[in-house]
C-alpha atoms as a PDB file:
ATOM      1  CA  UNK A   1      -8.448   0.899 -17.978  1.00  0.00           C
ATOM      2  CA  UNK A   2      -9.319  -0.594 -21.424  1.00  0.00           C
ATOM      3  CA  UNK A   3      -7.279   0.131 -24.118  1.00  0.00           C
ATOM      4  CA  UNK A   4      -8.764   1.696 -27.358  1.00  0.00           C
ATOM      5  CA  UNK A   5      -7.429  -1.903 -29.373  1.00  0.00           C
ATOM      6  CA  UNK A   6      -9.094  -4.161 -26.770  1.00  0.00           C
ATOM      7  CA  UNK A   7     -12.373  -2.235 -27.079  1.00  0.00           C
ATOM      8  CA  UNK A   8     -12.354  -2.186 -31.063  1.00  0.00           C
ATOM      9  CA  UNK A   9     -11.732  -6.143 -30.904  1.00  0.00           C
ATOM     10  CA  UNK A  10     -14.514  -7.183 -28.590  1.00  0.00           C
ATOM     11  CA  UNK A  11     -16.854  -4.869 -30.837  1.00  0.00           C
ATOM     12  CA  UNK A  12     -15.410  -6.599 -33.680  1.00  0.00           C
ATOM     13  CA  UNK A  13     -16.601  -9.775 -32.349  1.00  0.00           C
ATOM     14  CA  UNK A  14     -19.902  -8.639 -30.967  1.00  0.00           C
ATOM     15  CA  UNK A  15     -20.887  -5.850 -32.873  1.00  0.00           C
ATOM     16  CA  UNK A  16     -24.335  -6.012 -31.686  1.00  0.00           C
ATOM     17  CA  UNK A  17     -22.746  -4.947 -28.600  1.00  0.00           C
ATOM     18  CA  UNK A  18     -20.903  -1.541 -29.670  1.00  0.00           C
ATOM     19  CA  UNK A  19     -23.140   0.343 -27.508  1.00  0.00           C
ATOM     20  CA  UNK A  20     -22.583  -1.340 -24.662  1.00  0.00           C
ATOM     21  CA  UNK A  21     -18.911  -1.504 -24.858  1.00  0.00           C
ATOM     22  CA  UNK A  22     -18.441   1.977 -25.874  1.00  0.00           C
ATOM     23  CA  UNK A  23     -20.654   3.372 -22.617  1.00  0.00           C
ATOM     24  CA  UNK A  24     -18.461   1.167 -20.496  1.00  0.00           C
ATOM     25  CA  UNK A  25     -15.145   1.916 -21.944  1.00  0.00           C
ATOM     26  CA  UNK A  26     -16.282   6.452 -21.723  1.00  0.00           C
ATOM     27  CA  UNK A  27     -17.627   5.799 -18.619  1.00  0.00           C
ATOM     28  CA  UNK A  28     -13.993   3.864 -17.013  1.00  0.00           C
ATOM     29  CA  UNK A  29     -12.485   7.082 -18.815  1.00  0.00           C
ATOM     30  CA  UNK A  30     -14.712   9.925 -17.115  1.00  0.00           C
ATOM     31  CA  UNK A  31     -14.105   7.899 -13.843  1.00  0.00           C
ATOM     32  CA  UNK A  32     -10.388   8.035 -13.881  1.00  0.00           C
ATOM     33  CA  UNK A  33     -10.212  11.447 -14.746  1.00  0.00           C
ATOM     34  CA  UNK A  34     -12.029  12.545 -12.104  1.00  0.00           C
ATOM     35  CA  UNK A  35      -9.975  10.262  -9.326  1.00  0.00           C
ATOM     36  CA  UNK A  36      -7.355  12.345 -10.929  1.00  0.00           C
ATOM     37  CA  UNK A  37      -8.342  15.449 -10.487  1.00  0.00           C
ATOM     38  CA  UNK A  38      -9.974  15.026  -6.986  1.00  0.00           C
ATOM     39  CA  UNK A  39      -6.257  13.964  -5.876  1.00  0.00           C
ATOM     40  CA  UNK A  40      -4.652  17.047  -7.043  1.00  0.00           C
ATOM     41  CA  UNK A  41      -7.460  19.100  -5.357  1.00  0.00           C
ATOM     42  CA  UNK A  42      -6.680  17.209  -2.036  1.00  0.00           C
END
């Protein structure tokens, strides 16, 4: 998963992209989380 650095550089660079990078970057998070909390259940 992207760290919270990486993601503020490459909106640094492209800032016309923050949206973009921001929805990707919450929606790695959300995905993780629930990977993690499937295993426990299983």
């Amino acid at each position: 998963m992207q760290k919270i650095d990486e993601l503020r550089g490459k909106i640094k660079e492209q800032p016309e992209n923050w949206e973009r990078e921001i929805f990707q970057f919450a929606s790695s998070l959300a995905h993780r989380l629930a990977e993690e909390i499937f295993k426990e259940k299983g």
